[in-house]
Protein backbone atom coordinates (compact mmCIF):
# COMPACT_ATOMS: atom_id res chain seq x y z
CA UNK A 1 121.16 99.88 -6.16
CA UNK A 2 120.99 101.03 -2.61
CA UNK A 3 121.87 98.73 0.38
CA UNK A 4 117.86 98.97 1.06
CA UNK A 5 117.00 97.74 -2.25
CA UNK A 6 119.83 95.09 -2.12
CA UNK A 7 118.24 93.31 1.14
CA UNK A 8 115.13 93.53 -0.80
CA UNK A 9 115.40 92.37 -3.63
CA UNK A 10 113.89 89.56 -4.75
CA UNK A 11 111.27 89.69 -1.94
CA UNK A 12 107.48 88.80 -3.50
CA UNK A 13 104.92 87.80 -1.63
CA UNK A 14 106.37 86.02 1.28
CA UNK A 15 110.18 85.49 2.81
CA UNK A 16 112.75 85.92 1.89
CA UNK A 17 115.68 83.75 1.73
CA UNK A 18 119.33 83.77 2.91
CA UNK A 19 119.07 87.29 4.46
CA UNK A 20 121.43 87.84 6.61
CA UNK A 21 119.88 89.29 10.41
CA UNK A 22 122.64 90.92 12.12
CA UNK A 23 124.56 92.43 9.37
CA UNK A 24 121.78 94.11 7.25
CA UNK A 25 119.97 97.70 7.91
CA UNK A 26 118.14 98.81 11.48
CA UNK A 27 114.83 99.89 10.80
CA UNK A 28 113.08 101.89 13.05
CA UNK A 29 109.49 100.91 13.59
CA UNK A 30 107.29 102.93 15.85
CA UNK A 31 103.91 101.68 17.09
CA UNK A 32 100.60 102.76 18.82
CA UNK A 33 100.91 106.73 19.52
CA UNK A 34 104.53 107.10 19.13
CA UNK A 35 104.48 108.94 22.62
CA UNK A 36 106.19 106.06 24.53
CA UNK A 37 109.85 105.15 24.79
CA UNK A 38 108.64 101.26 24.77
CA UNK A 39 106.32 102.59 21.35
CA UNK A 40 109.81 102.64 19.44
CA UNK A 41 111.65 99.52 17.94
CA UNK A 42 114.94 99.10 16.05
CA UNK A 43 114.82 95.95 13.66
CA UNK A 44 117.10 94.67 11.79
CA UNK A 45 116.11 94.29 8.12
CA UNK A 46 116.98 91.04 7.54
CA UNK A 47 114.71 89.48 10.69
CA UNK A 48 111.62 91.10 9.14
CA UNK A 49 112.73 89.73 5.89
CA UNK A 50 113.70 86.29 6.68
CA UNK A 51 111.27 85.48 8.99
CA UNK A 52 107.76 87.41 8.13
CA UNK A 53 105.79 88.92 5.50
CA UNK A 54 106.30 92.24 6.98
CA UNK A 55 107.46 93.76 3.70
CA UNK A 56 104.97 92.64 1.40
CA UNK A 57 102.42 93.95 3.80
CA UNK A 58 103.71 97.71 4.44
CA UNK A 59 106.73 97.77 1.50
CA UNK A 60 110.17 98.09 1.87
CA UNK A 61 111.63 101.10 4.46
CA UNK A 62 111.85 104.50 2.93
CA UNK A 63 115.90 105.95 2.61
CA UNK A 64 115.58 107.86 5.43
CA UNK A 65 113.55 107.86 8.49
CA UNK A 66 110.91 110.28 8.58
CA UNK A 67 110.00 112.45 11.45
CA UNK A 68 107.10 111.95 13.88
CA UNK A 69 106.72 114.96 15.62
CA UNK A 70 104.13 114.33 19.11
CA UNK A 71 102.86 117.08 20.62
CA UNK A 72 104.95 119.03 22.54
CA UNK A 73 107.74 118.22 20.60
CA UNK A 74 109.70 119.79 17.92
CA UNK A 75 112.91 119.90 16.14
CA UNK A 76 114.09 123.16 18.15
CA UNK A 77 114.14 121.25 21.46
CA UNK A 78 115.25 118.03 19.77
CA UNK A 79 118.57 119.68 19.34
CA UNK A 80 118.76 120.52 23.05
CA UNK A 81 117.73 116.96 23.98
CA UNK A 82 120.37 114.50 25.09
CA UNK A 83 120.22 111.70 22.45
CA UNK A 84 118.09 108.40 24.19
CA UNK A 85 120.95 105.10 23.45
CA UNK A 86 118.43 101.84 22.46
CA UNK A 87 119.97 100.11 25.56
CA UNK A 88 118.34 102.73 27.77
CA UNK A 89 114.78 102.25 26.69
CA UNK A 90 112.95 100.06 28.97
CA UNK A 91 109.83 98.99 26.76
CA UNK A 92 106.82 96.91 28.28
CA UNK A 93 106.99 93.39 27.82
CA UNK A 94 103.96 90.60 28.08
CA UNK A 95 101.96 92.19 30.38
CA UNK A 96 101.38 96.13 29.51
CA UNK A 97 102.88 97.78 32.18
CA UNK A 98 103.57 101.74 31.62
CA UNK A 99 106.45 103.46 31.87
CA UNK A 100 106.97 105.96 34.75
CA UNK A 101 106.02 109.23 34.08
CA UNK A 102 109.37 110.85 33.92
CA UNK A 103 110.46 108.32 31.52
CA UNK A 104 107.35 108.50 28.74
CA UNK A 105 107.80 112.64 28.95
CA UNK A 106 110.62 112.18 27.50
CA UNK A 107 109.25 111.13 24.45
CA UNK A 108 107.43 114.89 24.16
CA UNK A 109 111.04 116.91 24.20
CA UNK A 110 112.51 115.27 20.79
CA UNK A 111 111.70 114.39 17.29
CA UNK A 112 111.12 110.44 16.81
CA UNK A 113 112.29 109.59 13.04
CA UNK A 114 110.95 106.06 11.55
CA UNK A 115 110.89 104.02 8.35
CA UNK A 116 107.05 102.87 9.80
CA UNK A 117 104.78 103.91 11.73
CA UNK A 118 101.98 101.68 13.03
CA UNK A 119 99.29 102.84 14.63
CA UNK A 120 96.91 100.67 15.59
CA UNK A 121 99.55 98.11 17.01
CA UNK A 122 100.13 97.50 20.91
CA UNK A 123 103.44 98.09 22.01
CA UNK A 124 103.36 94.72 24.56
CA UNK A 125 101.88 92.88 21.42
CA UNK A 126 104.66 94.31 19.08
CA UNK A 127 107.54 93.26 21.62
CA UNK A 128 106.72 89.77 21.43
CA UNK A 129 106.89 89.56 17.75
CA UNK A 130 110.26 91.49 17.88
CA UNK A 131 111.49 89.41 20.65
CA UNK A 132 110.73 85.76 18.67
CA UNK A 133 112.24 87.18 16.08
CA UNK A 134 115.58 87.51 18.06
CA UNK A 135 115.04 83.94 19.22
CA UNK A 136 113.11 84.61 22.76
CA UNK A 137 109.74 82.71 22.93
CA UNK A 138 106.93 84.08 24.46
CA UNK A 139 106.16 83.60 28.21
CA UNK A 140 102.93 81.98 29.73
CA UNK A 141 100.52 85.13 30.57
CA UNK A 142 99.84 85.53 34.20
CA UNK A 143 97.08 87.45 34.07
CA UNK A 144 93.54 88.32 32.04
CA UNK A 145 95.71 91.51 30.55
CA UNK A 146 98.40 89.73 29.63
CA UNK A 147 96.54 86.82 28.23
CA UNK A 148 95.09 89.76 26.04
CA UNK A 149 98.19 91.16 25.18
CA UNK A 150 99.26 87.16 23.66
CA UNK A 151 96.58 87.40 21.30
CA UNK A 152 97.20 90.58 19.85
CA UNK A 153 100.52 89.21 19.19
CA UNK A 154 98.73 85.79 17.49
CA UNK A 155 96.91 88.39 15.30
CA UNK A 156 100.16 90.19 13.90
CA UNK A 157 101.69 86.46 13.34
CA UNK A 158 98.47 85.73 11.46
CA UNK A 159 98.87 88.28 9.56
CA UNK A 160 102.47 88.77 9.15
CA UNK A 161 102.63 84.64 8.31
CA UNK A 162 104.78 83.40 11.48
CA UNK A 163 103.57 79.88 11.97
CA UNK A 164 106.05 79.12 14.38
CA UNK A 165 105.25 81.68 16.56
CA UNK A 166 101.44 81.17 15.78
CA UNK A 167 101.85 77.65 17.60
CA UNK A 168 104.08 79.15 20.25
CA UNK A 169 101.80 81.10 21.50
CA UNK A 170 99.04 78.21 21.11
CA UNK A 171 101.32 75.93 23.41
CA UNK A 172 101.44 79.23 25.71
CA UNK A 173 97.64 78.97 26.20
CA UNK A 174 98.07 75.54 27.00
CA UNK A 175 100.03 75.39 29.58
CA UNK A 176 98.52 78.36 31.12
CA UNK A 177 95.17 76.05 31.17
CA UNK A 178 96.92 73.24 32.90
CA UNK A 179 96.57 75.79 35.81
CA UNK A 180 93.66 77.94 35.11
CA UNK A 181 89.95 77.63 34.42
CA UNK A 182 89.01 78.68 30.87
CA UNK A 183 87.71 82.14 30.41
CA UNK A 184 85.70 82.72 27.34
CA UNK A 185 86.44 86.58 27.52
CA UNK A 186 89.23 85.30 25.31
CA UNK A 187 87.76 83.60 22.92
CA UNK A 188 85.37 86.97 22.65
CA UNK A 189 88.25 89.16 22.41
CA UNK A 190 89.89 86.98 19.93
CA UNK A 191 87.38 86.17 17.21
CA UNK A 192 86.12 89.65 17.48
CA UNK A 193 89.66 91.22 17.20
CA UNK A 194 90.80 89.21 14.63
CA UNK A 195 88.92 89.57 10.89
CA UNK A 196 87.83 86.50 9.54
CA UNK A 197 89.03 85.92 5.20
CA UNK A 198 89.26 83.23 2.94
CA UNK A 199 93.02 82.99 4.34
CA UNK A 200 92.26 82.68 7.61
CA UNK A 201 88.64 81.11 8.41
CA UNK A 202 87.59 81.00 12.09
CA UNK A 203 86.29 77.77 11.75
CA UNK A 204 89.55 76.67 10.79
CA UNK A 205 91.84 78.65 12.92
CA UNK A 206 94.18 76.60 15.19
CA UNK A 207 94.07 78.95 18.24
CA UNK A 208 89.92 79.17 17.88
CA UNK A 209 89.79 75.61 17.27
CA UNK A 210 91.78 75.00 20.23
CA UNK A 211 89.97 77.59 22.68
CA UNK A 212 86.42 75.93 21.41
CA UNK A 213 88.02 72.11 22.68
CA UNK A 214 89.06 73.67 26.02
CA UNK A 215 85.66 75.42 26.63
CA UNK A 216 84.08 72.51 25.68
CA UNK A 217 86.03 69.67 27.91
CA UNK A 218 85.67 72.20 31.09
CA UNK A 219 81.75 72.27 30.32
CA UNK A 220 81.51 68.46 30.57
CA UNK A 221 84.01 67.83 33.05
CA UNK A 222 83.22 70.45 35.79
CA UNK A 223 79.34 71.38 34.35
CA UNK A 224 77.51 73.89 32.93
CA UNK A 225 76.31 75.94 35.98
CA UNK A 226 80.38 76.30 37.11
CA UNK A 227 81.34 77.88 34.20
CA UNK A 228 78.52 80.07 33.42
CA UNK A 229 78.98 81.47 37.11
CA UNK A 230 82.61 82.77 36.24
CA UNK A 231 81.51 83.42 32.04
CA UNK A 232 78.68 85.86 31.43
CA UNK A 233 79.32 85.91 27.84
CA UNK A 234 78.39 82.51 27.26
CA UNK A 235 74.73 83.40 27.54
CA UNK A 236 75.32 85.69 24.64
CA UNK A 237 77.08 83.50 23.28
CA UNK A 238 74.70 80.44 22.87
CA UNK A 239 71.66 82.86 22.36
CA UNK A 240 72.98 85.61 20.42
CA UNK A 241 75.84 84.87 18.54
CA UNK A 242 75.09 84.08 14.66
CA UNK A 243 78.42 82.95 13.31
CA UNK A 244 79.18 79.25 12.14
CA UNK A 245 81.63 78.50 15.37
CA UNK A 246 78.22 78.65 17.56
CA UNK A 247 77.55 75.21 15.59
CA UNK A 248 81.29 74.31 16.03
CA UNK A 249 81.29 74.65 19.87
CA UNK A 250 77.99 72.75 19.88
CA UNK A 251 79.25 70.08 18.09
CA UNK A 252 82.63 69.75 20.41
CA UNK A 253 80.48 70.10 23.72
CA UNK A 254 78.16 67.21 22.41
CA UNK A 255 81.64 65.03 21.51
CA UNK A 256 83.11 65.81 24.95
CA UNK A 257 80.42 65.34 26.69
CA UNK A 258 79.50 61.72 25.36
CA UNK A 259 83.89 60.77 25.45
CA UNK A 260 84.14 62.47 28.75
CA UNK A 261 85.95 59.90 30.67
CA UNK A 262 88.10 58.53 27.52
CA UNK A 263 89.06 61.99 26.22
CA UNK A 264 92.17 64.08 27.60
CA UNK A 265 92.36 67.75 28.18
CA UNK A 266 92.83 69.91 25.59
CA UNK A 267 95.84 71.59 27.29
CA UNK A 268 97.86 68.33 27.90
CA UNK A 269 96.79 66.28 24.58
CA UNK A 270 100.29 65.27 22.96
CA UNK A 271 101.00 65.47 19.72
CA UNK A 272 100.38 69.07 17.45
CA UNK A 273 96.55 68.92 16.43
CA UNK A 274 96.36 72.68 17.21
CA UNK A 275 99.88 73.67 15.03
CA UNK A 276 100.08 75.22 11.60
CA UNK A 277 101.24 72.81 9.35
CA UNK A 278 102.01 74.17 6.00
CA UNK A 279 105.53 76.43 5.10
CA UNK A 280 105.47 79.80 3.33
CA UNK A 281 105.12 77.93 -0.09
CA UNK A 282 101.78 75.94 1.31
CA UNK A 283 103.42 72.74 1.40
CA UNK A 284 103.07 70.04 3.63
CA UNK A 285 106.00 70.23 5.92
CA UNK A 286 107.08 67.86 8.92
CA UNK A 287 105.89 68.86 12.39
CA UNK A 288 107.84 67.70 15.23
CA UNK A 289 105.18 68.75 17.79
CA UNK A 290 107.38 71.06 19.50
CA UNK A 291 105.88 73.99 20.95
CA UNK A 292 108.45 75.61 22.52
């Protein structure tokens, strides 16, 4: 049995226990185009085993690496390419910033090898998966981008089954509405970003439910024609939109908006109605509320 299929064994459908992080395999994951020093990720084996469903999702790494070859690169000028040490690449963090140019050329002079390529993943998104699963929480966003960036990252712990990180990140939101005015561009990008199953219901999502509370206390608190100045989609919204969180908004504005002056905001309401409360197994586990 190889050391690959010794960290894996055992794995079924969700994590896997008592794997080691720091002494099992490096995988190399590369994401988005694979032409970017911060598109390329070393991970050990046992973090993706121990603390996601990674694995069931894309399968345990290959033997060897295989080699991604952008354009402009090839395995002649790999060889005459100093090799790149993980401590020099400077990948993006929260907030998708881009490398200098200088820096994501060299990317097109050598051969990139990986046990995974994902494509359609964001590199800023990726990072703060990878860096929760080294124990560093996510930050508050600071802007609309890096807001954006946050939820790409909710999506991949949706669907890679991190609950703790999925209510990390919904405690990031809330602080970041302690100090600024909801913006339903995120609730857009979210629910339209992120597909709806029988797993994972809108109507029953934690970060939709919360976003739909928040929209609906700054509606009754501050007024209709305030937030429709700074949120054109909420036209579309209330006239367009067909799915069953229309009715769920409607409902919350209408409960807000009668509680107004008894109710607390969303973003400072103690206790963890917006958290994921079941474990891997789908039992009922204890919730301490913590969000950090």
């Amino acid at each position: 049995m190889s050391d690959t299929e010794k960290q894996t064994d055992g794995l079924a459908n969700g994590h896997a226990d008592a794997v080691p992080t720091y002494g099992s395999q490096i995988v190399t994951i590369v994401v988005g185009s694979g032409l970017r020093l911060d598109e390329v990720f070393h991970i050990h084996l046992g973090a993706l085993l121990g603390q996601t469903t990674f694995l069931s999702a894309f399968g345990p790494p290959c033997d060897k690496p295989f080699p991604l070859n952008p354009p402009g690169g090839d395995d002649a000028k790999a060889k005459d390419q100093p090799s790149i040490k993980p401590e020099e690449i400077d990948r993006a963090g929260s907030e998708d910033t881009l490398l200098p140019d200088n820096v994501q050329n060299v990317m097109n002079t050598r051969t990139v090898y990986a046990h995974y390529w994902l494509k359609k993943v964001q590199s800023g998104a990726f990072q703060v998966v990878v860096d929760y699963l080294y124990n560093i929480r996510p930050q508050i966003p600071r802007s609309l981008e890096g807001s954006k960036t946050l939820l790409r990252a909710y999506i991949l712990a949706i669907e890679w089954d991190i609950e703790d990180l999925q209510n990390s990140i919904v405690g990031r939101f809330r602080a970041f509405h302690q100090a600024v005015d909801f913006n339903i561009d995120l609730f857009a990008y979210l629910t339209n970003r992120m597909p709806e199953t029988k797993k994972n219901l809108h109507t029953e999502n934690k970060l939709i439910q919360y976003f739909i509370e928040q929209m609906s206390f700054d509606i009754a608190s501050k007024g209709i024609d305030d937030f429709e100045k700074h949120n054109k989609y909420f036209e579309y919204f209330i006239n367009e939109d067909t799915r069953p969180l229309r009715l769920v908004f409607v409902k919350a504005l209408a409960r807000h908006a009668h509680y107004v002056r008894r109710l607390e905001d969303p973003a400072v309401l103690p206790g963890c109605r917006f958290h994921v409360h079941t474990n891997q197994n789908g039992n009922d586990i204890i919730c301490m509320g913590d969000e950090d």
